[in-house]
PDB file of N, CA and C in Angstrom:
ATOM      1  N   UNK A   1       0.848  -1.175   0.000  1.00  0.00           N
ATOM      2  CA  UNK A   1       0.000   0.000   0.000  1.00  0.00           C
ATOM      3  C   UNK A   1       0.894   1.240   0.000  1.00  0.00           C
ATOM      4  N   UNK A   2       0.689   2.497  -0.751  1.00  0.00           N
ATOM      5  CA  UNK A   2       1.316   3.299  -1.055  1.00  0.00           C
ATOM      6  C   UNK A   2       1.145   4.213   0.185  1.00  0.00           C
ATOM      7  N   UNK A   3       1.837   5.492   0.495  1.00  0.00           N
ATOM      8  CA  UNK A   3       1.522   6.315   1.337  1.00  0.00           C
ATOM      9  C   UNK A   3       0.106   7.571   1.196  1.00  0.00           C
ATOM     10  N   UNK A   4      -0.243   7.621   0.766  1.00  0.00           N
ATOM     11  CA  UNK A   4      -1.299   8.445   0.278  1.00  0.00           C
ATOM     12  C   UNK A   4      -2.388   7.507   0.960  1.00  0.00           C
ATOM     13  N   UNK A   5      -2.542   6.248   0.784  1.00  0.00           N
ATOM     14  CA  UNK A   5      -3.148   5.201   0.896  1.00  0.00           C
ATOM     15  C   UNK A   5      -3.145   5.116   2.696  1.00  0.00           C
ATOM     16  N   UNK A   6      -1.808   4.589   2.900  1.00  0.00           N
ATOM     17  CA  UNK A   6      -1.392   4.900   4.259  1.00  0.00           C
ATOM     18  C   UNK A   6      -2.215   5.373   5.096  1.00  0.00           C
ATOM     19  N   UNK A   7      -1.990   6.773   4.234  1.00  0.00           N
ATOM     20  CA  UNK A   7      -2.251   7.983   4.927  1.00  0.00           C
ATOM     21  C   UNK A   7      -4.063   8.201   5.047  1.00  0.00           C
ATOM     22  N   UNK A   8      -4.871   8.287   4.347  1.00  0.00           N
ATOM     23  CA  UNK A   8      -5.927   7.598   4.253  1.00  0.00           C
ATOM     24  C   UNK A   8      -6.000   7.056   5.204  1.00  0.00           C
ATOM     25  N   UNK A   9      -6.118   5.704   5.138  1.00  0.00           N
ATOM     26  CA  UNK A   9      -6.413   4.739   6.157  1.00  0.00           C
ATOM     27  C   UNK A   9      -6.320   4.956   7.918  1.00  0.00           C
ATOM     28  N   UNK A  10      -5.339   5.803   7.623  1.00  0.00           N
ATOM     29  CA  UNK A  10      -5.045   6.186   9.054  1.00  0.00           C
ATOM     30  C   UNK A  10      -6.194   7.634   9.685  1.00  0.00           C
ATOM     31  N   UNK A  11      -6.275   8.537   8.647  1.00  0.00           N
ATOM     32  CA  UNK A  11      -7.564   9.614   8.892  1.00  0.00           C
ATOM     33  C   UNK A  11      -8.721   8.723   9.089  1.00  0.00           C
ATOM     34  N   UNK A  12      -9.156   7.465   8.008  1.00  0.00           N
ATOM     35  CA  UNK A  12     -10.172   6.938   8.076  1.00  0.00           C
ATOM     36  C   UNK A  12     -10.416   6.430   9.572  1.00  0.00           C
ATOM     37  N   UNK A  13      -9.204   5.982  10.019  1.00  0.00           N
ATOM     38  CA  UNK A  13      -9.777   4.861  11.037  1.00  0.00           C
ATOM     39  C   UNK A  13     -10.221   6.285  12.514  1.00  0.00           C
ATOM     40  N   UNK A  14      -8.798   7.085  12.223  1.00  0.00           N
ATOM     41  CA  UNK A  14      -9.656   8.116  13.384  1.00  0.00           C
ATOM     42  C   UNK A  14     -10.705   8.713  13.497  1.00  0.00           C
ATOM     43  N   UNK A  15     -11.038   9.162  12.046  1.00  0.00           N
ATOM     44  CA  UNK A  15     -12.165   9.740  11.730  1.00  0.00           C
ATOM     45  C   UNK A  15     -13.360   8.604  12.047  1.00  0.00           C
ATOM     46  N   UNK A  16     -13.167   7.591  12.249  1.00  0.00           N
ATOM     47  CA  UNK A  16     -14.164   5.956  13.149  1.00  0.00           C
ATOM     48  C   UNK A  16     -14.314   6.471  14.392  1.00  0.00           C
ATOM     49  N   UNK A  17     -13.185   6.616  15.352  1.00  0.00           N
ATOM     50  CA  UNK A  17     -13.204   6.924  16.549  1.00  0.00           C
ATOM     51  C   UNK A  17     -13.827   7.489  16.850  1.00  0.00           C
ATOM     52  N   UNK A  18     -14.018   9.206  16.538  1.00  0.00           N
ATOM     53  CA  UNK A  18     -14.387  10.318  16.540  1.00  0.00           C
ATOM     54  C   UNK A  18     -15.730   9.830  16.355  1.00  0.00           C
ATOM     55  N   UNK A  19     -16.384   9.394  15.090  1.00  0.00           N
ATOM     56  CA  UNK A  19     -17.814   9.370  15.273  1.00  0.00           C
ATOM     57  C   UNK A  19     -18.635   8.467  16.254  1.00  0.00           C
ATOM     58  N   UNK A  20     -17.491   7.501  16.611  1.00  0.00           N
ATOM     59  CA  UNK A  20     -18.578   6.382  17.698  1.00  0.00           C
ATOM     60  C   UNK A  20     -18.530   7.206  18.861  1.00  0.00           C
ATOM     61  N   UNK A  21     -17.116   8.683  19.377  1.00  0.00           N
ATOM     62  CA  UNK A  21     -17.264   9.274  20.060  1.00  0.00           C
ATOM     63  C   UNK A  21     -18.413   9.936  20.337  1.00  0.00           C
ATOM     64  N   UNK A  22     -18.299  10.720  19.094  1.00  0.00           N
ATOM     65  CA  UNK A  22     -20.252  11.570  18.883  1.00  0.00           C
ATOM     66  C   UNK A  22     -21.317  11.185  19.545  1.00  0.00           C
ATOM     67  N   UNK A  23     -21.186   9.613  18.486  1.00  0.00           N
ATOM     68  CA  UNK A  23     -22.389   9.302  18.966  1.00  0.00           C
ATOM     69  C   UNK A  23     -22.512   9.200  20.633  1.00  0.00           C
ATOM     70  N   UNK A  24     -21.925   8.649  21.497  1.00  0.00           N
ATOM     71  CA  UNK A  24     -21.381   9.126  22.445  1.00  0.00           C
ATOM     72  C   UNK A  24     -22.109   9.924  23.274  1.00  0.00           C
ATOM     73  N   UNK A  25     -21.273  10.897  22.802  1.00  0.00           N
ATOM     74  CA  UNK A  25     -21.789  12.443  23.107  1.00  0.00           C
ATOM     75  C   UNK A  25     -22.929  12.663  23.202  1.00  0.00           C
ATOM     76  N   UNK A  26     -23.681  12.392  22.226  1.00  0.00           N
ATOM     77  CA  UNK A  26     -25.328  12.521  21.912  1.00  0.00           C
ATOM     78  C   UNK A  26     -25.935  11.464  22.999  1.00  0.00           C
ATOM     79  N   UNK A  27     -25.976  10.568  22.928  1.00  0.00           N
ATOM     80  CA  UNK A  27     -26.583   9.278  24.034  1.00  0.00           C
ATOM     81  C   UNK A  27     -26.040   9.867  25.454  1.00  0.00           C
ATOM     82  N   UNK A  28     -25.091  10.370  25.893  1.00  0.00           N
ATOM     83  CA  UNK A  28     -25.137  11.136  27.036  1.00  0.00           C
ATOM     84  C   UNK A  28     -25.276  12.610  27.549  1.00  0.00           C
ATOM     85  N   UNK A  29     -26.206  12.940  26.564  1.00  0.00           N
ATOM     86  CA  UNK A  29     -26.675  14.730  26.311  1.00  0.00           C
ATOM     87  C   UNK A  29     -25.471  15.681  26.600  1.00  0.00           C
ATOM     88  N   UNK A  30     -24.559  15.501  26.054  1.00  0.00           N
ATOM     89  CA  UNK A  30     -23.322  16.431  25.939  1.00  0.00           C
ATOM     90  C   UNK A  30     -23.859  17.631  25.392  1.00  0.00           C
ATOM     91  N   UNK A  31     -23.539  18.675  25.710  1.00  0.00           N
ATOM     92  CA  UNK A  31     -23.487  20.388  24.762  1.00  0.00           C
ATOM     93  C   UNK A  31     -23.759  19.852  23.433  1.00  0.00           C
ATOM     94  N   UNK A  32     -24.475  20.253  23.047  1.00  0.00           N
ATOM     95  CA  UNK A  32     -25.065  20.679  21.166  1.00  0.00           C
ATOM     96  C   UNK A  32     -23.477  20.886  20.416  1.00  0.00           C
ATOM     97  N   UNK A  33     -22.753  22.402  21.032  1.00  0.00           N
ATOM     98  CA  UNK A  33     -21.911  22.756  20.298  1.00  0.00           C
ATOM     99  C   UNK A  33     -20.708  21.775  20.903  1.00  0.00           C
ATOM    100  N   UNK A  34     -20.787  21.368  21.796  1.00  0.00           N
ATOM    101  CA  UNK A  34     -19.249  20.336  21.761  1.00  0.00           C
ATOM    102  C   UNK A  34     -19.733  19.484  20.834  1.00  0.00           C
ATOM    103  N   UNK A  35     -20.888  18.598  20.777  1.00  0.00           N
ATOM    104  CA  UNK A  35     -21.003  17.732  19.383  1.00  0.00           C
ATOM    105  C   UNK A  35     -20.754  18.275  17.894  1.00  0.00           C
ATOM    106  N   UNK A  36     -21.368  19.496  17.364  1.00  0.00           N
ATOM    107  CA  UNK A  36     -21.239  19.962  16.365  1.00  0.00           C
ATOM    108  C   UNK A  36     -19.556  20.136  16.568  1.00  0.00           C
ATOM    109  N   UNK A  37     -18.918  20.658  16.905  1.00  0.00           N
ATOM    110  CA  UNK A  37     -17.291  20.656  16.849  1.00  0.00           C
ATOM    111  C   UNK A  37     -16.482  19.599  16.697  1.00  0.00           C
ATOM    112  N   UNK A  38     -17.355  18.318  17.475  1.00  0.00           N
ATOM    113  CA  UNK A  38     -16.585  16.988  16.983  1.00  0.00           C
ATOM    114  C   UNK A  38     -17.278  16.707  15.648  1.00  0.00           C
ATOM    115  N   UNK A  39     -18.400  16.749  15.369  1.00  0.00           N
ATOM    116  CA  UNK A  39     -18.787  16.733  14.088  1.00  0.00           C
ATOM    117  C   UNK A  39     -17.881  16.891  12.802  1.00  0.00           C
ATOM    118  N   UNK A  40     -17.613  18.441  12.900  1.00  0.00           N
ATOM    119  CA  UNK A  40     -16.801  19.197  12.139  1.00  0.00           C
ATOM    120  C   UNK A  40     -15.667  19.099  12.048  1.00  0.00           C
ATOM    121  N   UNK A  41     -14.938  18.258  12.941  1.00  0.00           N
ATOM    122  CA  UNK A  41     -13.483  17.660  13.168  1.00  0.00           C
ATOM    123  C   UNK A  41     -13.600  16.413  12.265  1.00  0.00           C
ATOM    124  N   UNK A  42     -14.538  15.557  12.864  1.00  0.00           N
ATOM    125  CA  UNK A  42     -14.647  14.291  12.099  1.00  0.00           C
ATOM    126  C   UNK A  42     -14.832  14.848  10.291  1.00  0.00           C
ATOM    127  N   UNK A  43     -15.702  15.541   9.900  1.00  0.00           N
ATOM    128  CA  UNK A  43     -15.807  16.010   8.429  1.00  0.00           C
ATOM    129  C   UNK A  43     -14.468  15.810   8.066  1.00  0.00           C
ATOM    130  N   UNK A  44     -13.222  16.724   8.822  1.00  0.00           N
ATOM    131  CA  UNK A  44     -12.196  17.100   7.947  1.00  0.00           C
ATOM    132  C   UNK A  44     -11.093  16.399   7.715  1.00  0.00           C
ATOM    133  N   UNK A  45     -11.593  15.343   8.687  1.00  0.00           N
ATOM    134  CA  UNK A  45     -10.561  13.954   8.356  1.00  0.00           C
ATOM    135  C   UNK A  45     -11.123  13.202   7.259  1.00  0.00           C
ATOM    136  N   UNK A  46     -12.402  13.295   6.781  1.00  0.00           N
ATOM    137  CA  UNK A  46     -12.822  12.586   5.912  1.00  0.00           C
ATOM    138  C   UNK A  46     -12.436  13.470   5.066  1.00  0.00           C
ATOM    139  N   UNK A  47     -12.862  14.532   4.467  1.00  0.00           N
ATOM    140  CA  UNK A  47     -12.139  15.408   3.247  1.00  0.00           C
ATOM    141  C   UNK A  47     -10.753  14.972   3.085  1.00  0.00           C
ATOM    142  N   UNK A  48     -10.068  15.047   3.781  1.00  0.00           N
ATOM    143  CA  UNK A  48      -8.861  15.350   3.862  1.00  0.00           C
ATOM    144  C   UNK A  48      -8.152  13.562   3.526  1.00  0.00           C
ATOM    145  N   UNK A  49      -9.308  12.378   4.273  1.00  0.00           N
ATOM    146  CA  UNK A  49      -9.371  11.204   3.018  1.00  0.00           C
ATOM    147  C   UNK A  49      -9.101  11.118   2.061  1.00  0.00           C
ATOM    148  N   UNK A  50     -10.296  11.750   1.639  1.00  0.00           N
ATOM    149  CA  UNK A  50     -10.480  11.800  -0.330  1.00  0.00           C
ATOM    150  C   UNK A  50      -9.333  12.401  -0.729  1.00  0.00           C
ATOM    151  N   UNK A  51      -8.936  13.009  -0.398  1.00  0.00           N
ATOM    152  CA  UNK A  51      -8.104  14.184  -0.924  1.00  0.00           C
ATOM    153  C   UNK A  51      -6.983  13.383  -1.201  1.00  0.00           C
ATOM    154  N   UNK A  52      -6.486  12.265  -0.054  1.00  0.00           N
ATOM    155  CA  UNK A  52      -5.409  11.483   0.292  1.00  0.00           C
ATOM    156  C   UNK A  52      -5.964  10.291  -1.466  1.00  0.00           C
ATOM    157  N   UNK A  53      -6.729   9.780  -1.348  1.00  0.00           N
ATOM    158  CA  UNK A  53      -7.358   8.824  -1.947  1.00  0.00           C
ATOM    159  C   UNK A  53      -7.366   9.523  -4.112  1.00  0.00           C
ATOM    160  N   UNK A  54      -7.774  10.484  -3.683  1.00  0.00           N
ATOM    161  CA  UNK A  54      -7.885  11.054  -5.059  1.00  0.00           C
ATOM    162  C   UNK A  54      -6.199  11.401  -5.605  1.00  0.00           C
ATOM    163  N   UNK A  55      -5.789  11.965  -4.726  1.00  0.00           N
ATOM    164  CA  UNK A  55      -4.103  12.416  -5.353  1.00  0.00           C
ATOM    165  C   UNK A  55      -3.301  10.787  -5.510  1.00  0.00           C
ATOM    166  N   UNK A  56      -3.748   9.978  -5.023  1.00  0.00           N
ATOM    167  CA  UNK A  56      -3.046   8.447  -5.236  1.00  0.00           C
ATOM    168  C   UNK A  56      -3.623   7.643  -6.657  1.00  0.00           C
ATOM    169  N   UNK A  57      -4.961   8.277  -6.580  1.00  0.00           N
ATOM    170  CA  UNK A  57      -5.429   7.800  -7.703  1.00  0.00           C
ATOM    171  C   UNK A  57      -5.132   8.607  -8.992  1.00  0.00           C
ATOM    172  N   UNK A  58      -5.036   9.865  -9.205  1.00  0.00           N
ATOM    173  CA  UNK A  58      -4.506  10.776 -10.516  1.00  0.00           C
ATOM    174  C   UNK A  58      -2.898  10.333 -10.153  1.00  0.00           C
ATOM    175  N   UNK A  59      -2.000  10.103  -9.422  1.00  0.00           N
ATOM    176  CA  UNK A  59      -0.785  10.176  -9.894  1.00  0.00           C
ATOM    177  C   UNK A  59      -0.624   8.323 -10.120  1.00  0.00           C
ATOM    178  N   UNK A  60      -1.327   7.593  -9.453  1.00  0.00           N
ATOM    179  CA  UNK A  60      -1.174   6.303 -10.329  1.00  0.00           C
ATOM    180  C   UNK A  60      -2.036   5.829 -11.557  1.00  0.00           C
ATOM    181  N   UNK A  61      -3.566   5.748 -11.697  1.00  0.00           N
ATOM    182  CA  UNK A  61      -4.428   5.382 -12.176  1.00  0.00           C
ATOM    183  C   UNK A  61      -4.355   6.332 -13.335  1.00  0.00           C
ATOM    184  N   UNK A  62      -4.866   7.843 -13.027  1.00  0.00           N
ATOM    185  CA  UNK A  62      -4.756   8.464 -14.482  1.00  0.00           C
ATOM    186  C   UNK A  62      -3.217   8.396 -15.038  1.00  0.00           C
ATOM    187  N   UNK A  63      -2.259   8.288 -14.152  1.00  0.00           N
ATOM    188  CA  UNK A  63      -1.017   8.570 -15.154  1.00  0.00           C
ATOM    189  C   UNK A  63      -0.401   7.005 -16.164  1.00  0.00           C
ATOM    190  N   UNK A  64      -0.753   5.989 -15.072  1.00  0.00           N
ATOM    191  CA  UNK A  64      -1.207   4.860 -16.316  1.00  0.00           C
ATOM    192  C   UNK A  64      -2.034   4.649 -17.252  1.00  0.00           C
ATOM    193  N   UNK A  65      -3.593   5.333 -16.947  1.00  0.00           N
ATOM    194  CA  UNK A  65      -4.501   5.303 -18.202  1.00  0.00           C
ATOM    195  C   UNK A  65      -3.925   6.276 -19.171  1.00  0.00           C
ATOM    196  N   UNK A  66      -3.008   7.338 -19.277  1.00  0.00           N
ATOM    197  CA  UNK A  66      -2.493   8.130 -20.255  1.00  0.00           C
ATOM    198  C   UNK A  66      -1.394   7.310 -20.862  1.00  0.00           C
ATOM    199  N   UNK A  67      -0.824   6.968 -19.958  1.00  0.00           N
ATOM    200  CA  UNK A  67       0.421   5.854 -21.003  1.00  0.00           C
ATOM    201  C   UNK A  67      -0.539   4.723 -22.003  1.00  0.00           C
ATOM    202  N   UNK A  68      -1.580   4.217 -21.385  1.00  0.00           N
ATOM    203  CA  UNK A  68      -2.136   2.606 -22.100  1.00  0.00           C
ATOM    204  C   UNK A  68      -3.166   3.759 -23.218  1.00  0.00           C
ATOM    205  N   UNK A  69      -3.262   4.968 -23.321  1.00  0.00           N
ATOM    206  CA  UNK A  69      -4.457   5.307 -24.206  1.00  0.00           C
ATOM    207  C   UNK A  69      -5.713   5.916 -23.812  1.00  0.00           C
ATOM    208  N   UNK A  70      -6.160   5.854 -22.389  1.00  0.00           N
ATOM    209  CA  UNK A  70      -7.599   5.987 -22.354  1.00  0.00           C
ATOM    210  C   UNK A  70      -7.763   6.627 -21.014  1.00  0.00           C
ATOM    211  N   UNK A  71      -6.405   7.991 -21.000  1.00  0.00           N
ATOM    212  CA  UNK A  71      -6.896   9.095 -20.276  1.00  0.00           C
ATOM    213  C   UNK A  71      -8.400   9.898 -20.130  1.00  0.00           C
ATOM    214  N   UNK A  72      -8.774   9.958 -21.035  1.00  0.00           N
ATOM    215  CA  UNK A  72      -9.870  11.323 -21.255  1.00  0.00           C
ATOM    216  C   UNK A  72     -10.796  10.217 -20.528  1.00  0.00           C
ATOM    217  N   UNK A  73     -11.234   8.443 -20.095  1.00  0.00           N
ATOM    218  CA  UNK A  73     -12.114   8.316 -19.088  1.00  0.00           C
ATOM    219  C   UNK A  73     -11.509   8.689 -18.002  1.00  0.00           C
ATOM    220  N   UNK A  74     -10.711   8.532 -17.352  1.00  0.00           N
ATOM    221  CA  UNK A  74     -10.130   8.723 -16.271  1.00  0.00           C
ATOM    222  C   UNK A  74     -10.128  10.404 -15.592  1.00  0.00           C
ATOM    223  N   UNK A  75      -9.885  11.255 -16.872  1.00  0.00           N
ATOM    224  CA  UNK A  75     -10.297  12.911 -16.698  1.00  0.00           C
ATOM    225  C   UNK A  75     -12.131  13.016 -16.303  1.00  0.00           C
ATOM    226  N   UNK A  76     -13.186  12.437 -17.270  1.00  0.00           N
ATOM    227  CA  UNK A  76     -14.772  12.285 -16.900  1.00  0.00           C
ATOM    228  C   UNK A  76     -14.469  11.726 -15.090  1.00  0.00           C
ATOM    229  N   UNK A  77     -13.628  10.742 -14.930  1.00  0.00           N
ATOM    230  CA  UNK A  77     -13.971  10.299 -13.996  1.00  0.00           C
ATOM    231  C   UNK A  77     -13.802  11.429 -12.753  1.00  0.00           C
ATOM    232  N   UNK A  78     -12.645  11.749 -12.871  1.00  0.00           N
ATOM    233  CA  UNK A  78     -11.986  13.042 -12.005  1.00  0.00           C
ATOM    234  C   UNK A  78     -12.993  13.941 -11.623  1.00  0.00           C
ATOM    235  N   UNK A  79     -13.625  14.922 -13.098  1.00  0.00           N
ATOM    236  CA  UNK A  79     -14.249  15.585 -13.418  1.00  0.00           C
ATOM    237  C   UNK A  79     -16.090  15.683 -12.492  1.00  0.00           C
ATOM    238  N   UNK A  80     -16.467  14.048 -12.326  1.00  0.00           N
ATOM    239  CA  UNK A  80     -17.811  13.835 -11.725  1.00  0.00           C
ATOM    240  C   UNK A  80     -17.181  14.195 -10.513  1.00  0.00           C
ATOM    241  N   UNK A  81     -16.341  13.661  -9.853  1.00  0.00           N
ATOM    242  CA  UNK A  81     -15.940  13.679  -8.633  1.00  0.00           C
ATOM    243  C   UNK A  81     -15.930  15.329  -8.008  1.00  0.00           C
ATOM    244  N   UNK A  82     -15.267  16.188  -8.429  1.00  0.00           N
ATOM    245  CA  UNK A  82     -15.014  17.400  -8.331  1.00  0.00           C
ATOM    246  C   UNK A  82     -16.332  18.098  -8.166  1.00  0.00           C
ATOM    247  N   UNK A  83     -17.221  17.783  -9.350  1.00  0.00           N
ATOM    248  CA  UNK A  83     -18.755  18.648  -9.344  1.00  0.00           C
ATOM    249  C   UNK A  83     -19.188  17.522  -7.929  1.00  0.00           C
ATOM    250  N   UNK A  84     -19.086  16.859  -7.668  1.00  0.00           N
ATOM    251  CA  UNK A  84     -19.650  16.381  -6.368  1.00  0.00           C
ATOM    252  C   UNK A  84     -18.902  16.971  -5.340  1.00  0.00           C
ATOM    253  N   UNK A  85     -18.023  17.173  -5.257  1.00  0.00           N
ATOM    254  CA  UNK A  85     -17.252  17.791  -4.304  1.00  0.00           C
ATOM    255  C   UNK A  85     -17.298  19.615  -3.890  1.00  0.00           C
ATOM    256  N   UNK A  86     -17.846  20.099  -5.324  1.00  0.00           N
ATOM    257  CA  UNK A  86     -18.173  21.428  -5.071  1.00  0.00           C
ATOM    258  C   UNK A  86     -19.882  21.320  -5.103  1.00  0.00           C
ATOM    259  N   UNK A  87     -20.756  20.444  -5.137  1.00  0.00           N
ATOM    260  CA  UNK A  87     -21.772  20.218  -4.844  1.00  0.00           C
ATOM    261  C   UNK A  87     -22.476  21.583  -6.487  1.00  0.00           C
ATOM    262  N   UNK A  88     -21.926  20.675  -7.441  1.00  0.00           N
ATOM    263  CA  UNK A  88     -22.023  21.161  -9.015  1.00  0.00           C
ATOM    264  C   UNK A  88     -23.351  20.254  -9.794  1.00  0.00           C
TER     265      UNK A  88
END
């Protein structure tokens, strides 16, 4: 497994923690805004996932589909991702 990947995996699994924390939180009526803050913590380990996940995938996946021929799916593919990501 590559580091990007790694790296991933490792936000993913905290970003686990964090939400069984939440939930947590919520089942023992913690503050509104201390939950929303772990909330918003947990979000940015998941962004920050993809982010890990997507840059592993354009520097391996698209840069092999450009060597074998059949970049421009791999760009559509990119491309959906992004309008989902800016909510496009």
């Amino acid at each position: 497994m590559n580091t990007q990947k790694n790296q991933a995996l490792q936000a993913l699994k905290t970003s686990k923690g964090q939400i069984e924390a939440i939930i947590n939180m919520i089942e023992d009526g913690r503050y509104c805004v201390d939950v929303s803050n772990q909330i918003i913590a947990a979000q940015s380990l998941l962004k920050k996932a993809n982010l890990l996940i997507l840059q592993q995938h354009m520097e391996h996946c698209v840069t092999e589909a450009f060597e074998h021929g059949n970049g421009k799916e791999k760009i559509s593919e990119i491309m959906q991702i992004l309008a989902k990501l800016t909510n496009k």
